[in-house]
C-alpha atoms as a PDB file:
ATOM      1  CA  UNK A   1     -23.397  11.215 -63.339  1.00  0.00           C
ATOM      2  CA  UNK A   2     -24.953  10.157 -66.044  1.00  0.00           C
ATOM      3  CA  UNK A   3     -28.918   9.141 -65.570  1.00  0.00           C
ATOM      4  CA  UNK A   4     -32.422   8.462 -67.722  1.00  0.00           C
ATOM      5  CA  UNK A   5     -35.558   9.723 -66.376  1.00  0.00           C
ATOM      6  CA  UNK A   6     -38.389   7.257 -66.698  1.00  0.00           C
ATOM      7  CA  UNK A   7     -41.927   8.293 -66.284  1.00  0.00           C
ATOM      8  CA  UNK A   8     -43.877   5.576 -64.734  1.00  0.00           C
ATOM      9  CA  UNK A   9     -47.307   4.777 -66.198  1.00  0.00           C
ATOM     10  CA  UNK A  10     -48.876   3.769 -62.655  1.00  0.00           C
ATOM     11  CA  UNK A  11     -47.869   7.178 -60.536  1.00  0.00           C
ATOM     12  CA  UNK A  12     -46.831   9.354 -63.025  1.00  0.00           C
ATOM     13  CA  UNK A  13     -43.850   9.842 -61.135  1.00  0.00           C
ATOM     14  CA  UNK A  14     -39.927   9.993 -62.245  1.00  0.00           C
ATOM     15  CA  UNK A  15     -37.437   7.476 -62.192  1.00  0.00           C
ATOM     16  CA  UNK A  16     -34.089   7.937 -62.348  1.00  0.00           C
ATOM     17  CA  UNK A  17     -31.524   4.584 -63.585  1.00  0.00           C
ATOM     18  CA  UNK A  18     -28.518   5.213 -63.270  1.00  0.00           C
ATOM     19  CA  UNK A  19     -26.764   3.915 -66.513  1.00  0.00           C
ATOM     20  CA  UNK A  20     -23.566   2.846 -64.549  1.00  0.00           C
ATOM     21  CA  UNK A  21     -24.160   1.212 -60.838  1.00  0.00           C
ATOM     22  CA  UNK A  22     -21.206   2.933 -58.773  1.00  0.00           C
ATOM     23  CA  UNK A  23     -19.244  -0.338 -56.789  1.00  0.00           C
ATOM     24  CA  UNK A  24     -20.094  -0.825 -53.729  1.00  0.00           C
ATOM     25  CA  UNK A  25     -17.123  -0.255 -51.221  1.00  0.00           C
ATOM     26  CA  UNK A  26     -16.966  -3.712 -50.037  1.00  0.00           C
ATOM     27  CA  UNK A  27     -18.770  -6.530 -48.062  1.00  0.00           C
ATOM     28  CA  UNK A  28     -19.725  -7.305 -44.638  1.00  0.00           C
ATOM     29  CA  UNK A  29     -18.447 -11.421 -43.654  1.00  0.00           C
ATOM     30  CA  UNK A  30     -20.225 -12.234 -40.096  1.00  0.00           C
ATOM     31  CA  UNK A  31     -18.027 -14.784 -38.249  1.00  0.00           C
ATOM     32  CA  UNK A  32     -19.676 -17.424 -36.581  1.00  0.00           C
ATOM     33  CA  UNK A  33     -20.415 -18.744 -33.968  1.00  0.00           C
ATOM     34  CA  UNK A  34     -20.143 -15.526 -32.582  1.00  0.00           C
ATOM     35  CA  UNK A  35     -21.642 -13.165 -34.808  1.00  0.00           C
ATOM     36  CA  UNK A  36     -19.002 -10.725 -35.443  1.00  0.00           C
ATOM     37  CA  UNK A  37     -19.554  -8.436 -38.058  1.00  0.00           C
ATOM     38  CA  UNK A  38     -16.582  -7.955 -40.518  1.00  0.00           C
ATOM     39  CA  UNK A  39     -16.738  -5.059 -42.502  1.00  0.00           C
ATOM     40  CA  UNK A  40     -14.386  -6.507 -45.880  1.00  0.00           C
ATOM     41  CA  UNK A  41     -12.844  -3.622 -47.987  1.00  0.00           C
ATOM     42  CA  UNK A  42     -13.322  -4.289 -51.822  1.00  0.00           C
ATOM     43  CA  UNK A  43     -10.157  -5.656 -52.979  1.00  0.00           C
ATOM     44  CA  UNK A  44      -8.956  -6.423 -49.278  1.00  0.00           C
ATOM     45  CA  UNK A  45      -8.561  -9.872 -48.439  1.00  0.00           C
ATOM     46  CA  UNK A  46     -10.593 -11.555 -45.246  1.00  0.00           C
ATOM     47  CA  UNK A  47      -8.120 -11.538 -42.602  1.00  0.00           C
ATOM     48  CA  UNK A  48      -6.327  -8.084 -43.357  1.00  0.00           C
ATOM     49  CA  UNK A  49      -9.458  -6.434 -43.175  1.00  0.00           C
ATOM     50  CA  UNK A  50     -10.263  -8.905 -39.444  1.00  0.00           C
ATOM     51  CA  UNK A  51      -6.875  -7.983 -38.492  1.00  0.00           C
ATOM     52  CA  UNK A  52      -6.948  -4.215 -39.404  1.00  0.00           C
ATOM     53  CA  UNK A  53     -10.543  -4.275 -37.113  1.00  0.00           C
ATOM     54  CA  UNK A  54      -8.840  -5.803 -33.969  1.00  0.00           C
ATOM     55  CA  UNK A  55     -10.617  -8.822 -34.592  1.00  0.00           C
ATOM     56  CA  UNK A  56      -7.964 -11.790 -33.225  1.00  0.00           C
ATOM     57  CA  UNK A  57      -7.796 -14.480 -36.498  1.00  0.00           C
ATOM     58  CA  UNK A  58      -5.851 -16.731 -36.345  1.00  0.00           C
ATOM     59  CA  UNK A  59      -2.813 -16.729 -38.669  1.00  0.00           C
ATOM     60  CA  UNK A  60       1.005 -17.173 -39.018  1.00  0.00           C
ATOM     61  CA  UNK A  61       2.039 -16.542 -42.210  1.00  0.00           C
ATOM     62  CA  UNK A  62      -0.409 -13.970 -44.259  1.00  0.00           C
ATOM     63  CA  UNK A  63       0.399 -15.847 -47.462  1.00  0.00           C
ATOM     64  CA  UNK A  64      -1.777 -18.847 -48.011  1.00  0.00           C
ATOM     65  CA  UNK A  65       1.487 -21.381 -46.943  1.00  0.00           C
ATOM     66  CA  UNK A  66       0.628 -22.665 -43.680  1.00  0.00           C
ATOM     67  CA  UNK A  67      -2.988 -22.652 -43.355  1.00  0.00           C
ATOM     68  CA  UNK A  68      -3.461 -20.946 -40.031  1.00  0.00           C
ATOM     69  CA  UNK A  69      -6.162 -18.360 -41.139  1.00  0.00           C
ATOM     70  CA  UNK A  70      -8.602 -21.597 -42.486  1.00  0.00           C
ATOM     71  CA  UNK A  71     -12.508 -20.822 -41.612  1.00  0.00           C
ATOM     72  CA  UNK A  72     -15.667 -22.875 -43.921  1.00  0.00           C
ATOM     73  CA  UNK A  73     -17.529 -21.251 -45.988  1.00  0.00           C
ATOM     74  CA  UNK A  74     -21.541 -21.202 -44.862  1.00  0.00           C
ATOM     75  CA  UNK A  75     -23.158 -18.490 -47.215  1.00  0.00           C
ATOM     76  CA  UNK A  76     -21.440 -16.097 -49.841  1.00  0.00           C
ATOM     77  CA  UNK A  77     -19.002 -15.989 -51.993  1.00  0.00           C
ATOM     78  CA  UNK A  78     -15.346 -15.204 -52.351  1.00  0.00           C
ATOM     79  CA  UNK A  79     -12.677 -15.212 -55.442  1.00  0.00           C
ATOM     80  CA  UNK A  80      -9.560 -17.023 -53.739  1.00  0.00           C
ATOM     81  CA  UNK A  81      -6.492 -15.424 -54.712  1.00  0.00           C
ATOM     82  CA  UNK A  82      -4.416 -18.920 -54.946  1.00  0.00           C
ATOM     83  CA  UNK A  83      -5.465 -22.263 -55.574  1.00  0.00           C
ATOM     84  CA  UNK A  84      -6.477 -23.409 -51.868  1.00  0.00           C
ATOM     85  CA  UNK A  85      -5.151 -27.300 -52.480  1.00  0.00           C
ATOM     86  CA  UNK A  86      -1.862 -26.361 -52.161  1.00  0.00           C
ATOM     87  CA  UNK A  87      -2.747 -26.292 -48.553  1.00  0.00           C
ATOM     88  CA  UNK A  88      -6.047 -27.655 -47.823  1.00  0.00           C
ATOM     89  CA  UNK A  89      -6.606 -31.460 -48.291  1.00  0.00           C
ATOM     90  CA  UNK A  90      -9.885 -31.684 -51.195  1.00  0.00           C
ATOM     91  CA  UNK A  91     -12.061 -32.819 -48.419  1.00  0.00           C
ATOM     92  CA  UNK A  92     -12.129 -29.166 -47.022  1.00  0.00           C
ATOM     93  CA  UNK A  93     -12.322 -27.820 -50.621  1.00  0.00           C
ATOM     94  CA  UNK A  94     -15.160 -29.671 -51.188  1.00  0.00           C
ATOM     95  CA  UNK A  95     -16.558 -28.717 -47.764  1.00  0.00           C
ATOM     96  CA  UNK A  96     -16.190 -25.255 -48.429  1.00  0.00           C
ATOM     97  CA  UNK A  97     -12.919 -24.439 -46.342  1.00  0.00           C
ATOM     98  CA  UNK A  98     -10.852 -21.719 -47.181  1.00  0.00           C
ATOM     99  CA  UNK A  99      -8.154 -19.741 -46.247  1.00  0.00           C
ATOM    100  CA  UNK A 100      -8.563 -16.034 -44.941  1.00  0.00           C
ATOM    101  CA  UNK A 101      -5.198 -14.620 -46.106  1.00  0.00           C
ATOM    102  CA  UNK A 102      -6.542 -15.275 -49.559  1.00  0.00           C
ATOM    103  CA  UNK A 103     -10.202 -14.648 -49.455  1.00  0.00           C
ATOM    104  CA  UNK A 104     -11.321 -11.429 -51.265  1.00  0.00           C
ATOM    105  CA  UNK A 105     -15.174 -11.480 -51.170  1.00  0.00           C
ATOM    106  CA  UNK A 106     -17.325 -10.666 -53.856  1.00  0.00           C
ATOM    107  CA  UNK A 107     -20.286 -11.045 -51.532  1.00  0.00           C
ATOM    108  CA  UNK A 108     -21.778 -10.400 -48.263  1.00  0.00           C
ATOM    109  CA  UNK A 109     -20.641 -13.762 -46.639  1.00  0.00           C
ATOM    110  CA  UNK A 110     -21.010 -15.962 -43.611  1.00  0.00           C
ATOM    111  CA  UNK A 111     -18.270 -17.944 -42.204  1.00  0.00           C
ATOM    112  CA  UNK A 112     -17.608 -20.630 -39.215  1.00  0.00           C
ATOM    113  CA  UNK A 113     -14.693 -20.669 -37.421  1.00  0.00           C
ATOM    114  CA  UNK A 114     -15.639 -22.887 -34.822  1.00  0.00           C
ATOM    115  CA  UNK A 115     -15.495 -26.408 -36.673  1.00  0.00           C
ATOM    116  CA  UNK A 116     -11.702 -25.647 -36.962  1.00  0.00           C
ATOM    117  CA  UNK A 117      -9.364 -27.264 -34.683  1.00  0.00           C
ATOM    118  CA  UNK A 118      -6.629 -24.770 -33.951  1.00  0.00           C
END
């Protein structure tokens, strides 16, 4: 690996920065209301990684069609892997709804369950 020692002024004391951050292997999503703890997979999507865990979501399909797997968004962010109106009326869009099955997160996040009517 590849690093730069910096000698700071105020301890006299090395530094190392790393010139290139190593990923981190993925994300943790807590599920509310009950406080689960989701450890997400980079590159995994929500509900695979829920599902791999024994953690019972909700879901039929697996494919962002039927809209099974929805939860809202509280904190966090995730890159949906298909446009989420093709199920999910703009209201939940705008509300922060999205679909599990198509969720990759690029942050820790925090999601609700509960407001959804299954």
């Amino acid at each position: 690996m590849l690093a730069l020692i910096h000698m700071s002024q105020a301890r006299q004391e090395p530094e190392m920065f790393t010139l290139f951050k190593k990923k981190k292997a993925g994300h943790i999503a807590k599920v509310l209301p009950d406080n689960m703890e989701i450890f997400v997979k980079r590159g995994e999507t929500l509900l695979y990684s829920a599902l791999s865990q024994g953690i019972k979501w909700p879901h039929k399909c697996k494919v962002g069609s039927c809209g099974t797997c929805k939860y809202q968004l509280v904190k966090g962010k995730i890159n949906p892997q298909l446009d989420f109106s093709y199920v999910l009326e703009p209201n939940d869009i705008t509300n922060g709804y999205g679909l599990a099955c198509q969720s990759i997160l690029e942050s820790d996040i925090e999601v609700n369950i509960n407001t959804i009517n299954f």
